[in-house]
Protein backbone atom coordinates (compact mmCIF):
# COMPACT_ATOMS: atom_id res chain seq x y z
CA UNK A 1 60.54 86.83 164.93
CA UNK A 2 59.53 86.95 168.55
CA UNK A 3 57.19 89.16 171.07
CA UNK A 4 58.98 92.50 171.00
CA UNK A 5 59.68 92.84 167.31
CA UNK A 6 59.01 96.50 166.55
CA UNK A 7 57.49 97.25 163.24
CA UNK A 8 57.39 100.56 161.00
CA UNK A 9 55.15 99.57 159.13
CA UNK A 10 52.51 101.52 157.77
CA UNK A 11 50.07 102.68 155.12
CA UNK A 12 49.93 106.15 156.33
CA UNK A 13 49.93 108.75 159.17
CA UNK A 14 47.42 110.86 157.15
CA UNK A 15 43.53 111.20 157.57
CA UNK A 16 41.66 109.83 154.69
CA UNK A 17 39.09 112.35 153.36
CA UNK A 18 36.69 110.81 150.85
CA UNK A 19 37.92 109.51 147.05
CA UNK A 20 41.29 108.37 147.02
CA UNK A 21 44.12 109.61 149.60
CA UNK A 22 47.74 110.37 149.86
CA UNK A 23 49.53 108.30 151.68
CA UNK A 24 53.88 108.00 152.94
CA UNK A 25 53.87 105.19 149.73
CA UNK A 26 52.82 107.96 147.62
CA UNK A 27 54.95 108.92 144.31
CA UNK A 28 56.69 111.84 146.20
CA UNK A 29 57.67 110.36 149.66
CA UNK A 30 59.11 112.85 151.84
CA UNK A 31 63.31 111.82 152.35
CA UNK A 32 63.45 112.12 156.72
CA UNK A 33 59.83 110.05 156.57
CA UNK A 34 61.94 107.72 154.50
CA UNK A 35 65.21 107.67 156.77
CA UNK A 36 63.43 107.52 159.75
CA UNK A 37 61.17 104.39 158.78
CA UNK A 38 64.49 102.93 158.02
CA UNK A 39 66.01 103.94 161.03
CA UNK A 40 62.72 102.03 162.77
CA UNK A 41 63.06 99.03 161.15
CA UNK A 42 66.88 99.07 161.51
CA UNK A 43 66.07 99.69 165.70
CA UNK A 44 63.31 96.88 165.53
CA UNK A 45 65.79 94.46 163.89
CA UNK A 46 68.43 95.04 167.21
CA UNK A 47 65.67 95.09 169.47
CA UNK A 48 64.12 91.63 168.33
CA UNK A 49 67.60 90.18 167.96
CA UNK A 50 68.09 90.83 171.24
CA UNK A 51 65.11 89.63 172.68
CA UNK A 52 65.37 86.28 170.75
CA UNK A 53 69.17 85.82 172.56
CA UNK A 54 67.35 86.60 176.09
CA UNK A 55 65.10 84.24 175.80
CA UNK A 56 66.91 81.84 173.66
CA UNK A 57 64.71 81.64 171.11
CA UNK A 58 64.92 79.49 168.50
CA UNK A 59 66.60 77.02 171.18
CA UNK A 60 69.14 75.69 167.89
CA UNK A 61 70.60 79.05 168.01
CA UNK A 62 73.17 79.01 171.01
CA UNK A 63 73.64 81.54 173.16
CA UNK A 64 77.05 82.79 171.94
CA UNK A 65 77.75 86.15 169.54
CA UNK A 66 77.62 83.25 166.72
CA UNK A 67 73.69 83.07 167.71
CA UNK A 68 73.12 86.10 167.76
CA UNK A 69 74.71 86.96 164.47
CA UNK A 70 72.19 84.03 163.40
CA UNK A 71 69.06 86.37 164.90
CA UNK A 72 70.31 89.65 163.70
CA UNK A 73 71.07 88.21 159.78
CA UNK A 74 67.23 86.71 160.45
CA UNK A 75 65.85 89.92 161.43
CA UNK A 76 67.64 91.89 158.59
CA UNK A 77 66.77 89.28 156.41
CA UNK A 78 62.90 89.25 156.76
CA UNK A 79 62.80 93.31 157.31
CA UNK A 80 64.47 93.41 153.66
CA UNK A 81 62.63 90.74 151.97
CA UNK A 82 59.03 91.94 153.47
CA UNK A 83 60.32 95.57 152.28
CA UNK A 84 61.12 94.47 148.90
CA UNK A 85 58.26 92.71 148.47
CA UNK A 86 55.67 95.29 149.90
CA UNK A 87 57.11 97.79 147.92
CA UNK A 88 56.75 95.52 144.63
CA UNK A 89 52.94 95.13 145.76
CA UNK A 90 52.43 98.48 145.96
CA UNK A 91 53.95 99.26 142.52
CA UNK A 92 51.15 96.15 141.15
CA UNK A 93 48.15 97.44 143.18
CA UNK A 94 48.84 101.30 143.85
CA UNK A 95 46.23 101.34 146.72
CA UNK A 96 47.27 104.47 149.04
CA UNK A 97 44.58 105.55 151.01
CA UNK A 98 43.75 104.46 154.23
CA UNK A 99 39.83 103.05 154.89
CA UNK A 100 39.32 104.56 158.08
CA UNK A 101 39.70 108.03 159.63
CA UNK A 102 40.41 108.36 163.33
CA UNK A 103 38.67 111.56 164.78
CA UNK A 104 37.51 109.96 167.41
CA UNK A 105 41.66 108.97 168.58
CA UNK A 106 42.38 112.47 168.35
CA UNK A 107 43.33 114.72 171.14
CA UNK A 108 41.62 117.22 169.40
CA UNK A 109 38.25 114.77 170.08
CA UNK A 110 37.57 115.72 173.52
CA UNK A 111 36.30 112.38 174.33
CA UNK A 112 38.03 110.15 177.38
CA UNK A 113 41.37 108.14 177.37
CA UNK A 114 39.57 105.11 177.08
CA UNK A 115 37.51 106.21 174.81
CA UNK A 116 39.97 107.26 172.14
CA UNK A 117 42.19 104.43 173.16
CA UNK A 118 39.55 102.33 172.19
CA UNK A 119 39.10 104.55 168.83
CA UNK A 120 42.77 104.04 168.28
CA UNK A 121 43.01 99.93 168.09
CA UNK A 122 39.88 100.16 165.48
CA UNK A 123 42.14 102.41 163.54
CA UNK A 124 45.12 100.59 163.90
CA UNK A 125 43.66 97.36 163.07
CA UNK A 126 41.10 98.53 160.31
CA UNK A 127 43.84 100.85 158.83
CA UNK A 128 46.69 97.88 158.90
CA UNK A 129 44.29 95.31 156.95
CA UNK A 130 42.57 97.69 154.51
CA UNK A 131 42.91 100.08 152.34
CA UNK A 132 41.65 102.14 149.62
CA UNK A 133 41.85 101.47 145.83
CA UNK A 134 42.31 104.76 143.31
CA UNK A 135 38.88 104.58 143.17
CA UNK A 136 38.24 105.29 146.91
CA UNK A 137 36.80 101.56 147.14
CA UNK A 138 38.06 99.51 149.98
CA UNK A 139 40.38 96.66 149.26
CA UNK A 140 42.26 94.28 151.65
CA UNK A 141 45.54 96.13 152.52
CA UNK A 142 47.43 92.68 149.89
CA UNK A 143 50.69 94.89 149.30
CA UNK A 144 51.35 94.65 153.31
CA UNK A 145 49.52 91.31 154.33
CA UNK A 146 51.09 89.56 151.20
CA UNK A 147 54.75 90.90 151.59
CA UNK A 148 54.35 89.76 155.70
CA UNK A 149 52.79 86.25 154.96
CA UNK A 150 55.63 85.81 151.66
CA UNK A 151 58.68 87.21 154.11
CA UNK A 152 57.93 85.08 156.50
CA UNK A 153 57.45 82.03 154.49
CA UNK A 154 60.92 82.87 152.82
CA UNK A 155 62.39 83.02 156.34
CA UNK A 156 61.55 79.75 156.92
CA UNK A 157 63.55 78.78 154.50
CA UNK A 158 66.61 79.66 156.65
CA UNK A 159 65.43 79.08 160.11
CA UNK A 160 65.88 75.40 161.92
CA UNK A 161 61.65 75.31 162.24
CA UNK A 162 61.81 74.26 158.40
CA UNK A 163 62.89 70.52 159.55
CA UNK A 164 59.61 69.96 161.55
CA UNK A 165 56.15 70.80 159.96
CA UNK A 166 54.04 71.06 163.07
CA UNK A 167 56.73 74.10 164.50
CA UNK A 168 57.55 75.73 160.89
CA UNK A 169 53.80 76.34 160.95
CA UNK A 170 53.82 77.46 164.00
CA UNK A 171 56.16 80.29 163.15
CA UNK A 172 54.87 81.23 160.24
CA UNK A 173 51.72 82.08 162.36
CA UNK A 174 53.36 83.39 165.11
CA UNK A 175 55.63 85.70 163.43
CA UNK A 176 52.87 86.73 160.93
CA UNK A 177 50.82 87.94 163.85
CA UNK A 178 53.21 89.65 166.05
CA UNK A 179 54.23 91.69 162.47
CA UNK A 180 51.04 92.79 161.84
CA UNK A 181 49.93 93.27 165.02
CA UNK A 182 53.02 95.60 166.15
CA UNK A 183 52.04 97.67 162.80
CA UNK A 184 48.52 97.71 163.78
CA UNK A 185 49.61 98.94 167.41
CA UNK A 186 52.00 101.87 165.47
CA UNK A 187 48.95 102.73 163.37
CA UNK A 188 47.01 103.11 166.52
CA UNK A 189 49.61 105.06 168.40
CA UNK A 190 50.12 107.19 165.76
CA UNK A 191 46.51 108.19 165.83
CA UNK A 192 46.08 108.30 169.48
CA UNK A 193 49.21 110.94 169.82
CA UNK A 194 47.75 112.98 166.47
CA UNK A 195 46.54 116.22 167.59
């Protein structure tokens, strides 16, 4: 994982009205919203991949087609595993709706571009580490946090940072952080570009 990873990662596009919400992990998910998260995360994979070959990144991975088959299989490898694993959250703690709504982001708003930028973060931030329960009660957002923080400890497992403590943590909280914050900053630009 490195600056640049793009992330699709979210709990949902919609505005939460009071009570419990529906959400793109709901029972019924629509098939393009589907496709075209994969298509995202397949995107963000190549993207990051490359990225990590620019700037040589982790240095034990050469700079040959070898290393970058090393930081594509990585990539793929923590996409699917943090997939897998959010989606197994979700089906243990069904928690769909999203704990803040965004007016204020909104085009519609009429307030400034500053203004609803700033509107925007909140959302994406807020929105990316809570949610809503059934019950319409807000919960830390543990299906996405938990999948992140247990992908990324799996993908240590692979990576040459597992030989030295001091940089294997190091990762972990670096790649933790750029994850969730590129799926806060989606959340946010979602919200900004709503209507």
């Amino acid at each position: 994982m490195a600056p640049g990873e793009l992330r699709a990662q979210t709990t949902t596009d919609t505005p939460a009205v009071p009570g419990p919400a529906a959400s793109s992990d709901s029972a019924a998910p629509d098939p393009h919203a589907t496709r075209n998260r994969y298509l995202l995360m397949a995107a963000g994979a190549v993207g990051a991949s490359t990225f990590n070959q620019a700037t040589a990144m982790p240095v034990q991975w050469k700079r040959t087609w070898y290393g970058y088959g090393s930081r594509l299989a990585d990539q793929v490898g923590f996409a699917a595993v943090e997939e897998s694993m959010r989606l197994g959250l979700l089906a243990a703690m069904p928690w769909k709706g999203v704990a803040m709504t965004c007016p204020g982001a909104r085009r519609s708003s009429g307030h400034g571009f500053f203004r609803r930028v700033g509107a925007a973060g909140t959302c994406g931030v807020v929105n990316t580490l809570v949610v809503r329960n059934a019950d319409g009660a807000r919960r830390p957002n543990l299906p996405l946090m938990g999948a992140i923080v247990g992908a990324t400890a799996l993908s240590l497992t692979w990576r040459p940072e597992r030989v030295d403590a001091g940089k294997g943590q190091m990762f972990v909280v670096t790649r933790v952080g750029f994850v969730s914050g590129s799926t806060a900053l989606k959340s946010a630009y979602s919200e900004f570009t709503a209507r």
